[in-house]
Protein backbone atom coordinates (compact mmCIF):
# COMPACT_ATOMS: atom_id res chain seq x y z
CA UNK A 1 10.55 -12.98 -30.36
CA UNK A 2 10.90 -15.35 -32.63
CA UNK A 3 13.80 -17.72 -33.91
CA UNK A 4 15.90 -16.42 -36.95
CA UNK A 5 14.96 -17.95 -40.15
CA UNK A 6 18.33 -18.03 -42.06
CA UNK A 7 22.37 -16.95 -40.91
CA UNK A 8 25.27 -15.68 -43.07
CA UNK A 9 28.23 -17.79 -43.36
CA UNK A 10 31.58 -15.72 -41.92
CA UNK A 11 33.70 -17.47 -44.57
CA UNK A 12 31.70 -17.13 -47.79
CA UNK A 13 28.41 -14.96 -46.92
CA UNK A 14 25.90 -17.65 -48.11
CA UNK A 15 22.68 -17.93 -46.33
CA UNK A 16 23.11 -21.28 -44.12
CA UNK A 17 19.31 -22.10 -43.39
CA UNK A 18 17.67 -23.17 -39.92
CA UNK A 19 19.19 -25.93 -37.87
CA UNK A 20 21.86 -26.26 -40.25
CA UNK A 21 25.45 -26.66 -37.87
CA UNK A 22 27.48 -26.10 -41.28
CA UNK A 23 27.85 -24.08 -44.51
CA UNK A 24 26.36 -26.04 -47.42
CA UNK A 25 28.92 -23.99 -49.96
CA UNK A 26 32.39 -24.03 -47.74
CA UNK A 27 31.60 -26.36 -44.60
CA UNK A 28 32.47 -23.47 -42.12
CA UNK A 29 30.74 -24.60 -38.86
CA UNK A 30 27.77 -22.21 -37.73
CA UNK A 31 28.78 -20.17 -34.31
CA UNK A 32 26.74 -21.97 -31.73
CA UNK A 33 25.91 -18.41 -30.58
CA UNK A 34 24.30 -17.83 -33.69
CA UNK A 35 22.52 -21.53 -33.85
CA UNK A 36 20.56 -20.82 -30.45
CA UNK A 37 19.98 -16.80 -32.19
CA UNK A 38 16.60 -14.77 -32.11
CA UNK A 39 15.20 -12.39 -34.12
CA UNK A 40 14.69 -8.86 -32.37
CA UNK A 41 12.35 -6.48 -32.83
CA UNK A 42 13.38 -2.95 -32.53
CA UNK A 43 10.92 0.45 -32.87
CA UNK A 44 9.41 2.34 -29.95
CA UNK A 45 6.11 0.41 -29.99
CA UNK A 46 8.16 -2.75 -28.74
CA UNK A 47 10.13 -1.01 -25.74
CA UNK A 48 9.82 -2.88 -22.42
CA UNK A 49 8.07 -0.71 -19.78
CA UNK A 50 6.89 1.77 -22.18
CA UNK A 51 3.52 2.71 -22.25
CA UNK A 52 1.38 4.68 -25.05
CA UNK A 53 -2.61 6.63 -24.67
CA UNK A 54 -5.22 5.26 -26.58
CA UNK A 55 -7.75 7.94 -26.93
CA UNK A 56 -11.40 5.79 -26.54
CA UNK A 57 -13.63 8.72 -25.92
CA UNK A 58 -12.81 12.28 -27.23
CA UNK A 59 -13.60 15.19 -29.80
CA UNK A 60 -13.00 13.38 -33.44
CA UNK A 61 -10.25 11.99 -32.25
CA UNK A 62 -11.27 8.43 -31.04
CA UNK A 63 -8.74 5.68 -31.73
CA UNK A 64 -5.49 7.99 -31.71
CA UNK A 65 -2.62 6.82 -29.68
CA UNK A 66 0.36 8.45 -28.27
CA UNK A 67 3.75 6.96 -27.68
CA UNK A 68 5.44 7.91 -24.27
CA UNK A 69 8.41 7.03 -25.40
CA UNK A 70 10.52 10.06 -23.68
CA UNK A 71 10.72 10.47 -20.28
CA UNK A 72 8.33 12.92 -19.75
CA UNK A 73 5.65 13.99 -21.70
CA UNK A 74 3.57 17.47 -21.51
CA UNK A 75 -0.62 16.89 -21.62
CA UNK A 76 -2.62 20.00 -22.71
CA UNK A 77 -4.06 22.08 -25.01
CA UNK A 78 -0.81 22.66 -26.27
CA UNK A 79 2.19 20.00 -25.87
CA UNK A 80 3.48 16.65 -26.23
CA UNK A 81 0.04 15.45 -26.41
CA UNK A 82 -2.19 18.26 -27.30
CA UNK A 83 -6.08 18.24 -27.40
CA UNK A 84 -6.09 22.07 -29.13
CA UNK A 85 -10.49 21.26 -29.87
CA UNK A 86 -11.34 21.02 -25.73
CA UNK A 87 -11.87 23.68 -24.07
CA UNK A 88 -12.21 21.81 -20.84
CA UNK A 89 -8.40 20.94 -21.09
CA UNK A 90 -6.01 23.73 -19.51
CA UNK A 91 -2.59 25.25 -22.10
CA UNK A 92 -0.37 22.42 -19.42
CA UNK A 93 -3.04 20.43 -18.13
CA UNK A 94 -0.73 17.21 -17.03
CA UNK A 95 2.34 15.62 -16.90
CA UNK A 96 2.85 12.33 -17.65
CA UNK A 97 6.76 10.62 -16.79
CA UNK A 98 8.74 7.39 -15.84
CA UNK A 99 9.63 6.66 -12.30
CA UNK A 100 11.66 3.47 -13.23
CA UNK A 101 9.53 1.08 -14.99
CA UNK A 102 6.83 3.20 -13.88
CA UNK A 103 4.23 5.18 -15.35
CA UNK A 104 3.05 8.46 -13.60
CA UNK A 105 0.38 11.36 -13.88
CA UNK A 106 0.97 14.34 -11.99
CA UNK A 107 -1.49 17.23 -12.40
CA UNK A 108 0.01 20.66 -13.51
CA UNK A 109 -2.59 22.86 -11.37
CA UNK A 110 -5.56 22.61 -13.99
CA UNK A 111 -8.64 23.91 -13.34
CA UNK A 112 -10.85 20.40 -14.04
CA UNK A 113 -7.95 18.53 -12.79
CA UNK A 114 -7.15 14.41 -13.75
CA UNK A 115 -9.30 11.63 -12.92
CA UNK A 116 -8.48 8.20 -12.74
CA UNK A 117 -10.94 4.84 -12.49
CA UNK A 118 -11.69 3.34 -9.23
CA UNK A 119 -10.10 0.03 -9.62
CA UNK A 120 -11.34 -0.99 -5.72
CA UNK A 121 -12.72 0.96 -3.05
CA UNK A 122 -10.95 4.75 -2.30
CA UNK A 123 -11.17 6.59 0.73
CA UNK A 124 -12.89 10.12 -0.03
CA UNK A 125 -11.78 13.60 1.89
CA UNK A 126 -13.38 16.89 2.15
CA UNK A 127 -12.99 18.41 -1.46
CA UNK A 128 -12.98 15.52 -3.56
CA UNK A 129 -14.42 14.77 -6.84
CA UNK A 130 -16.02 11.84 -8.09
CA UNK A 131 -16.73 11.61 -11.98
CA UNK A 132 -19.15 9.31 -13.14
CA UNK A 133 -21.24 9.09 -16.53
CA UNK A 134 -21.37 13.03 -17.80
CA UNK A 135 -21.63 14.25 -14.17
CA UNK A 136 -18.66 15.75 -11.30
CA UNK A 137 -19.74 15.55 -7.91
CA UNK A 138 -17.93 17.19 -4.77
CA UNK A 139 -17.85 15.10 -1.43
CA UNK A 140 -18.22 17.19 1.77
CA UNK A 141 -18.23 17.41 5.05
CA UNK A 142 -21.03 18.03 7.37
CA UNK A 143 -21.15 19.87 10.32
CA UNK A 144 -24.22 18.56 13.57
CA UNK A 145 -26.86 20.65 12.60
CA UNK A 146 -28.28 23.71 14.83
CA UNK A 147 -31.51 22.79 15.88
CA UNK A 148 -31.64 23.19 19.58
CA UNK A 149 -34.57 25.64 21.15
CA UNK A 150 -34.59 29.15 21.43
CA UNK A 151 -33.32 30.84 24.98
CA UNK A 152 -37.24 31.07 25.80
CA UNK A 153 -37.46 26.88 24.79
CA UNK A 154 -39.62 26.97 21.56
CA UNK A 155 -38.54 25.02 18.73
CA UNK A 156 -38.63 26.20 15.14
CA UNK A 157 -40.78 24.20 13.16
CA UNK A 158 -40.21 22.58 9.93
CA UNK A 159 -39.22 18.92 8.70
CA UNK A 160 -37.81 16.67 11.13
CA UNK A 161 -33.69 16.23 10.37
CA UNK A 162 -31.88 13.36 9.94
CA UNK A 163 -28.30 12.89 11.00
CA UNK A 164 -25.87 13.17 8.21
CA UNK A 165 -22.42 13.24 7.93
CA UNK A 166 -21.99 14.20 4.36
CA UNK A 167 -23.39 14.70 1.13
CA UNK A 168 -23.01 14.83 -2.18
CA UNK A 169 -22.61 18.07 -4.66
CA UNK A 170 -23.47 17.51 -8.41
CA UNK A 171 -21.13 20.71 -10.04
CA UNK A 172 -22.47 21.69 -13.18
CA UNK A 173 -20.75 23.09 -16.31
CA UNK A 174 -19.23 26.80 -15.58
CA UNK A 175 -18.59 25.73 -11.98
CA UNK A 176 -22.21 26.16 -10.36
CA UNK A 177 -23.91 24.11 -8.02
CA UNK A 178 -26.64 21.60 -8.86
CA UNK A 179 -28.49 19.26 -7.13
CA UNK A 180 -27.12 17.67 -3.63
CA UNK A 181 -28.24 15.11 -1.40
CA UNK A 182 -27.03 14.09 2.03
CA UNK A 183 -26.48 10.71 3.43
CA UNK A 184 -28.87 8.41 4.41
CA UNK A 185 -28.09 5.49 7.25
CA UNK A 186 -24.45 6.88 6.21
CA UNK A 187 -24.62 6.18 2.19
CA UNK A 188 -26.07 7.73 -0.53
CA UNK A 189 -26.32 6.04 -3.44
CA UNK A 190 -26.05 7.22 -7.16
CA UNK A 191 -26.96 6.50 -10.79
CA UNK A 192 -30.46 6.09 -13.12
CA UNK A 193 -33.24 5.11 -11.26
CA UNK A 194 -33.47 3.51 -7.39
CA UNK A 195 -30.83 5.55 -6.00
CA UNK A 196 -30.60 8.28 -3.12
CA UNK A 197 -29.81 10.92 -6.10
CA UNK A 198 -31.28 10.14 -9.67
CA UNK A 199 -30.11 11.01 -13.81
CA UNK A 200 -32.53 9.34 -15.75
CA UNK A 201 -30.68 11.45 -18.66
CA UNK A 202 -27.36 10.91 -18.73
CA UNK A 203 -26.98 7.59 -20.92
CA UNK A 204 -23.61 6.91 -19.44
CA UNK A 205 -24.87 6.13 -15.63
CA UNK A 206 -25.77 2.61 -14.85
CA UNK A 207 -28.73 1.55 -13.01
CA UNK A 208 -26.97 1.81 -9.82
CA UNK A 209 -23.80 3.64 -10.13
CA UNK A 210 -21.25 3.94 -7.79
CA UNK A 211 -22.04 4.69 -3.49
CA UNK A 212 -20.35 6.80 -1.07
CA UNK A 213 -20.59 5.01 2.53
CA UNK A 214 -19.01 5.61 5.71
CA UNK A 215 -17.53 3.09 7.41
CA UNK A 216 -15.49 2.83 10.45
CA UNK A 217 -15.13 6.62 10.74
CA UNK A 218 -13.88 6.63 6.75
CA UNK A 219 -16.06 7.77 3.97
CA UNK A 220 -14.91 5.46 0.86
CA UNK A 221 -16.39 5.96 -2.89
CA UNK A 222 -17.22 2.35 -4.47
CA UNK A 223 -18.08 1.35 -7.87
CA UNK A 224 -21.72 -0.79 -8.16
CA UNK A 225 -20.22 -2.52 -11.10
CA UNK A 226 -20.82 -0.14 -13.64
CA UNK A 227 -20.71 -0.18 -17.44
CA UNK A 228 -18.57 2.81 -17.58
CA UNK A 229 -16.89 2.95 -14.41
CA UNK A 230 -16.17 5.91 -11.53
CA UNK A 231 -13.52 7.72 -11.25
CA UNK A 232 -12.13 9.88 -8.73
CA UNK A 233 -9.68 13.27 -9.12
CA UNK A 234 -6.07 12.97 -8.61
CA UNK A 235 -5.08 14.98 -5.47
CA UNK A 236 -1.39 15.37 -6.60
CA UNK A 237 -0.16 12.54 -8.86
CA UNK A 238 -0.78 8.68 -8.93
CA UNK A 239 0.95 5.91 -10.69
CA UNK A 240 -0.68 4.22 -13.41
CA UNK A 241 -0.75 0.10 -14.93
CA UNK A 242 -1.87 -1.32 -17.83
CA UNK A 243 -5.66 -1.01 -18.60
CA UNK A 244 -6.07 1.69 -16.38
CA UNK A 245 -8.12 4.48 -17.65
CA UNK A 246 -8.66 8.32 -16.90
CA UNK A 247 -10.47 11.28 -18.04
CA UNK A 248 -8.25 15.06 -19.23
CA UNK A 249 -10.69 17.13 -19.71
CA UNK A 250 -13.90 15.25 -22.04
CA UNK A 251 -10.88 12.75 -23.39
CA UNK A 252 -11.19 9.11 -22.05
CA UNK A 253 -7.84 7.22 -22.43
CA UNK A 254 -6.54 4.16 -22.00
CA UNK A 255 -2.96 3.32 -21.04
CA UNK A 256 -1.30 0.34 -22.02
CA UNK A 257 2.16 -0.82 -21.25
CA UNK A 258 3.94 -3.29 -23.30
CA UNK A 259 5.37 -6.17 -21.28
């Protein structure tokens, strides 16, 4: 805010200017209220603890922002905020609403869900998802592997297996499988080149993306510093802070909060 420039005398209506204690026309003191006075700006872009959605990523319709203004605010195709052009978003994909001062997503059901950046490292559960660059991948469990002899003692031959706990599932567009690779030394590593599971083509990987490690009996997804980030699917809803980003559908957006 910023201190008012001029003040209206009560007895005559003349404009006393800044710092001045008295009228210059009629000598009426100025209010001491009004000598200390600020200016105030008013509008929904300047409400405390309001956030908008900068769209940074999406289908001709980078740089648009939404005020979430209300309390709660419908995502989807159709809606409050409404990306009609992606067919990857569901008719009520998300909600978006105020608990307090603070902002929350809550996922509607949708088919390709809400995913939010890994600001540290997340524990991972059977089921997950893990976006990063243009690819989804689904953590799972792994069961020991049956490899013991047959009830006469042979062994069936083939490559020798290594113990793994988990792997990785890339999911590919229409809901098929693609590649997958299980965890070495209990980690497998994504992104470019040098990792346990490499996409030279997607330009949106770094080098060395993001790693899913087990550690003390907990599988956790990490970020390896990326350009672009990882981010992980909402199971239910999650609160969100300024500069936190997340993915509906092929839209990237950015929330930010005005203090």
């Amino acid at each position: 805010m910023e201190q008012a420039r001029t003040f209206v005398c009560r007895a005559c209506s003349t404009p006393i200017p800044l710092q001045h204690k008295f009228c210059g026309r009629c000598g009426a003191p100025v209010p001491l209220e009004n000598q200390t006075a600020k200016t105030v700006f008013f509008g929904q872009l300047q409400a405390p603890g309001r956030a908008k959605l900068v769209v940074v990523r999406g289908e001709g319709v980078e740089g648009m922002s939404y005020q979430l203004v209300a309390d709660t605010h419908t995502v989807g195709r159709t809606g409050h905020i409404a990306f009609t052009d992606d067919p990857f978003v569901a008719p009520k994909h998300a909600e978006l609403y105020y608990r307090g001062n603070t902002l929350v997503i809550r996922d509607l059901g949708s088919k390709n869900g809400v995913y939010v950046r890994l600001k540290e490292s997340v524990e991972v559960r059977a089921g997950d998802h893990v976006l990063a660059g243009d690819e989804i991948f689904r953590f799972e469990l792994l069961a020991a592997p049956a490899n013991g002899p047959d009830p006469d003692g042979t062994f069936f031959s083939g490559t020798p297996s290594k113990a793994a706990s988990f792997r990785l599932v890339q999911v590919l567009e229409g809901g098929g499988d693609g590649t997958a690779v299980s965890s070495r030394d209990g980690a497998v590593v994504v992104g470019r080149e040098g990792c346990d599971l490499n996409l030279p083509a997607d330009p949106y990987l770094s080098t060395q993306h993001f790693r899913v490690a087990e550690i003390n009996g907990r599988c956790v997804v990490s970020d390896l510093g990326s350009r672009n980030g990882t981010y992980l699917r909402i199971r239910d809803e999650v609160e969100l802070a300024h500069g936190d980003y997340l993915f509906i559908g092929r839209n990237l957006l950015r929330v930010e909060v005005t203090a």
